[in-house]
C-alpha atoms as a PDB file:
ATOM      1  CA  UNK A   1      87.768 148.202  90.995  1.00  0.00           C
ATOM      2  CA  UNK A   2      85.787 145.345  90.581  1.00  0.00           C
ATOM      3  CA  UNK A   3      83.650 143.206  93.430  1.00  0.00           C
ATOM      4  CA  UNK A   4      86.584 140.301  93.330  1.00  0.00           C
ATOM      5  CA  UNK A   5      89.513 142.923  94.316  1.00  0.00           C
ATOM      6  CA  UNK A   6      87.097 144.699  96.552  1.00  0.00           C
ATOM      7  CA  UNK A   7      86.661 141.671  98.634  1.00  0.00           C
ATOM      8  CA  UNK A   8      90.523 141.051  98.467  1.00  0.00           C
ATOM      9  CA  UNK A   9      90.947 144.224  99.837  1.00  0.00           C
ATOM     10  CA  UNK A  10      88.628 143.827 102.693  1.00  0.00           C
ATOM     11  CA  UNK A  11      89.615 140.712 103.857  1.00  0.00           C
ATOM     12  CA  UNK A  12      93.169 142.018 103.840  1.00  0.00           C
ATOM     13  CA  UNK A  13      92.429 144.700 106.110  1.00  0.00           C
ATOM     14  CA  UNK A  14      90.512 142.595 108.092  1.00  0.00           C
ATOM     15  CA  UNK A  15      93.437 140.341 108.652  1.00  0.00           C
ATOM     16  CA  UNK A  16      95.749 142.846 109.567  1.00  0.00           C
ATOM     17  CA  UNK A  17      93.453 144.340 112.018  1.00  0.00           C
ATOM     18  CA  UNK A  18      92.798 140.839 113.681  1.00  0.00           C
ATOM     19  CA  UNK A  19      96.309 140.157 113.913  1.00  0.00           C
ATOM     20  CA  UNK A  20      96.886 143.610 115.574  1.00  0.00           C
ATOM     21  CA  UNK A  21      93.874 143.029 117.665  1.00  0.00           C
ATOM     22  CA  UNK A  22      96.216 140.525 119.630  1.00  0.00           C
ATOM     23  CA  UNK A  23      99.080 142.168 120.955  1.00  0.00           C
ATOM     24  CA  UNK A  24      97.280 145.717 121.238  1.00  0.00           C
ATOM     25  CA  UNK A  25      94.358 144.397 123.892  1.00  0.00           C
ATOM     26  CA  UNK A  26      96.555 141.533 125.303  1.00  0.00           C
ATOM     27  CA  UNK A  27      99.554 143.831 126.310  1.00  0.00           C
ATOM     28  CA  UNK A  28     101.837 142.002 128.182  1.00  0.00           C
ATOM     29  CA  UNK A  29      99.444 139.682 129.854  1.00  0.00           C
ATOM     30  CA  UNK A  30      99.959 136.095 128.810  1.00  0.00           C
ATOM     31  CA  UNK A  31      96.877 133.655 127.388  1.00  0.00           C
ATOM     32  CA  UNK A  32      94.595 131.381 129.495  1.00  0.00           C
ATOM     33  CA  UNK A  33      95.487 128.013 129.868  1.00  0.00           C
ATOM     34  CA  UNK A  34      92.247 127.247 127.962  1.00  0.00           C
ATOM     35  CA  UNK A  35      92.541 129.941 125.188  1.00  0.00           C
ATOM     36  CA  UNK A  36      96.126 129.140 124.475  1.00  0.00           C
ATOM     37  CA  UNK A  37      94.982 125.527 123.742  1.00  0.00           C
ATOM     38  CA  UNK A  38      92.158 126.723 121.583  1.00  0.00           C
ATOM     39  CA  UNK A  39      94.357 129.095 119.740  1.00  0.00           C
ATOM     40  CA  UNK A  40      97.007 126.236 119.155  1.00  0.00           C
ATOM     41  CA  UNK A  41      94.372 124.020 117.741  1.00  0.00           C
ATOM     42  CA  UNK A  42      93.556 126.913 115.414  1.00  0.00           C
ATOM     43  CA  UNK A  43      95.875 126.337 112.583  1.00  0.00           C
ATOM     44  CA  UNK A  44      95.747 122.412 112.182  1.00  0.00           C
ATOM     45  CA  UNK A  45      91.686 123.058 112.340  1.00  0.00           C
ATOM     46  CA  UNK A  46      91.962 125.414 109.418  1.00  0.00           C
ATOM     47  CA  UNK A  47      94.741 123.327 107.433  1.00  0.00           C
ATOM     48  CA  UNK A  48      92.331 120.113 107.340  1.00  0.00           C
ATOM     49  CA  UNK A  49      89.288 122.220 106.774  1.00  0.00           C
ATOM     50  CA  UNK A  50      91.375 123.630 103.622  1.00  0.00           C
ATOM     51  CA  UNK A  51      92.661 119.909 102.405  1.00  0.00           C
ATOM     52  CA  UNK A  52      88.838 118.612 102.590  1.00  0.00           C
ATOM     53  CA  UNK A  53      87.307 121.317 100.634  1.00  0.00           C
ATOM     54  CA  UNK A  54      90.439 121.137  98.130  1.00  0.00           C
ATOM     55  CA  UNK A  55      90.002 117.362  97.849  1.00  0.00           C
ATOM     56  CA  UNK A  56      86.510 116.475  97.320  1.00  0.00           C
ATOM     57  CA  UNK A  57      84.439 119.420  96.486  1.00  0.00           C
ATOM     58  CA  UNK A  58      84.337 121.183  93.202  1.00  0.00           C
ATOM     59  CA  UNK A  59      82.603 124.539  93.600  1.00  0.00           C
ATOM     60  CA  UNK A  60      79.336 122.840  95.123  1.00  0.00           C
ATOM     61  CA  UNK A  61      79.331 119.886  94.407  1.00  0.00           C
ATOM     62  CA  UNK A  62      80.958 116.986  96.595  1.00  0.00           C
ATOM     63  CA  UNK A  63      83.470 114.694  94.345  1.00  0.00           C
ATOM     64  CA  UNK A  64      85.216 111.912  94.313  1.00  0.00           C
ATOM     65  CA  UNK A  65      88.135 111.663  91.944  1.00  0.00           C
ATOM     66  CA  UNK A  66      91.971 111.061  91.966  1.00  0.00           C
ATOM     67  CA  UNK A  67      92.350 113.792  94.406  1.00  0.00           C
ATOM     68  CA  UNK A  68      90.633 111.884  96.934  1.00  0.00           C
ATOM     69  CA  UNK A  69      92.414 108.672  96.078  1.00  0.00           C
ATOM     70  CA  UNK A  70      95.635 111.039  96.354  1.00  0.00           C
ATOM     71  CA  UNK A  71      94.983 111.664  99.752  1.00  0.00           C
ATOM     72  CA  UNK A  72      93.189 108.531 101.064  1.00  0.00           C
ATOM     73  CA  UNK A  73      96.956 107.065  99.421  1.00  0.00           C
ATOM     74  CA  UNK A  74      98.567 109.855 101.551  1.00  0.00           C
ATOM     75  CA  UNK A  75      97.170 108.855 104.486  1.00  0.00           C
ATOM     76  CA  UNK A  76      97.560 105.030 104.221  1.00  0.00           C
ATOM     77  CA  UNK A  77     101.492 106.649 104.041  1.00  0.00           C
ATOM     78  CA  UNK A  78     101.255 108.811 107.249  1.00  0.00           C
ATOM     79  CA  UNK A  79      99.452 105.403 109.011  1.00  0.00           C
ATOM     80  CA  UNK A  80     102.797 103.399 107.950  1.00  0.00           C
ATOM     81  CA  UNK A  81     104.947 105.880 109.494  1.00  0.00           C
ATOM     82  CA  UNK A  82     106.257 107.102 105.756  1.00  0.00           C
ATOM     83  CA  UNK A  83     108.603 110.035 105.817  1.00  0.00           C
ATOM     84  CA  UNK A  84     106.917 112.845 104.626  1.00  0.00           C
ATOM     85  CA  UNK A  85     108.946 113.612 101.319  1.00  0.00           C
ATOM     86  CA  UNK A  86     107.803 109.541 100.470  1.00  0.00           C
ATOM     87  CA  UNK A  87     103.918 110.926 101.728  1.00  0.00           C
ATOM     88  CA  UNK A  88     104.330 113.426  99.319  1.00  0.00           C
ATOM     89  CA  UNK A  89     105.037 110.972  96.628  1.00  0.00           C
ATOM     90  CA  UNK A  90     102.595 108.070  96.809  1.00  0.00           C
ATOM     91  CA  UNK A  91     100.067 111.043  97.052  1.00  0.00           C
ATOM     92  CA  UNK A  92     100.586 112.362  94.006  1.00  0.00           C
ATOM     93  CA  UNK A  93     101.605 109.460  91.943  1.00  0.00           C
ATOM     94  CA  UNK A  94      98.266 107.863  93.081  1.00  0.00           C
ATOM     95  CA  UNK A  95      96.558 111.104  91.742  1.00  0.00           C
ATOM     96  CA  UNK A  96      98.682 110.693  88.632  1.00  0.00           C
ATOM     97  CA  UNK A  97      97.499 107.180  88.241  1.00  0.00           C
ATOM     98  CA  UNK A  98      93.815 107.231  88.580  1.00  0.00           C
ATOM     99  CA  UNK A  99      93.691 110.481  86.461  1.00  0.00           C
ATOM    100  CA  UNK A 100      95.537 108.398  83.563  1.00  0.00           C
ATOM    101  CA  UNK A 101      92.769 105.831  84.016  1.00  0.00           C
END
C-alpha cells in the first residue's frame, strides 16, 4: 500500500470516528444554542472554502483564468436573482468562452 491510499485510509477512519464521536458523547442531550449555530455554519464554511481553492489556485500557485471568470459570471447570476439551473449555465458557458479565447 502506497503513502496516497494510506492517507485515504486514515482520513476515512478518522471521519467515521468523528461522526460517531457525536451521538456517542452527546447522548440524548440536545446542542447549545451557540454550538448548534456554529455547527450549522459548518458546511456552507467548508463548501466556499472548497469553491475558492477549486477556482483560483492551481496546486500553489494563485490563478486567474476562466474558472474565475466562471464564477465571478455565477455570481453576477445569484446577485440578479437567476434560478439556479440558469446560474449553472452562464457559469459555465462563461468558462467555455474565455477558455476558447
Amino acid at each position: 500500500m502506497n503513502d496516497a491510499w494510506t492517507l485515504v485510509l486514515v482520513v476515512g477512519v478518522g471521519t467515521i470516528a468523528l461522526k460517531g464521536a457525536g451521538p456517542l458523547l452527546l447522548g440524548r442531550r440536545q446542542l447549545g444554542p451557540r454550538s448548534a449555530s456554529v455547527v450549522a455554519l459548518l458546511a456552507p464554511t467548508l463548501l466556499a472554502a472548497l469553491l475558492v481553492t477549486q477556482a483560483f489556485a492551481d496546486e500553489r500557485r494563485l490563478v486567474l483564468d476562466a474558472r474565475a471568470a466562471g464564477l465571478g459570471a455565477g455570481g453576477l447570476a445569484i446577485v440578479a436573482k437567476a434560478p439556479t439551473l440558469v446560474v449553472i449555465a452562464v457559469a459555465a458557458l462563461t468558462a467555455a468562452l474565455v477558455r476558447a479565447v
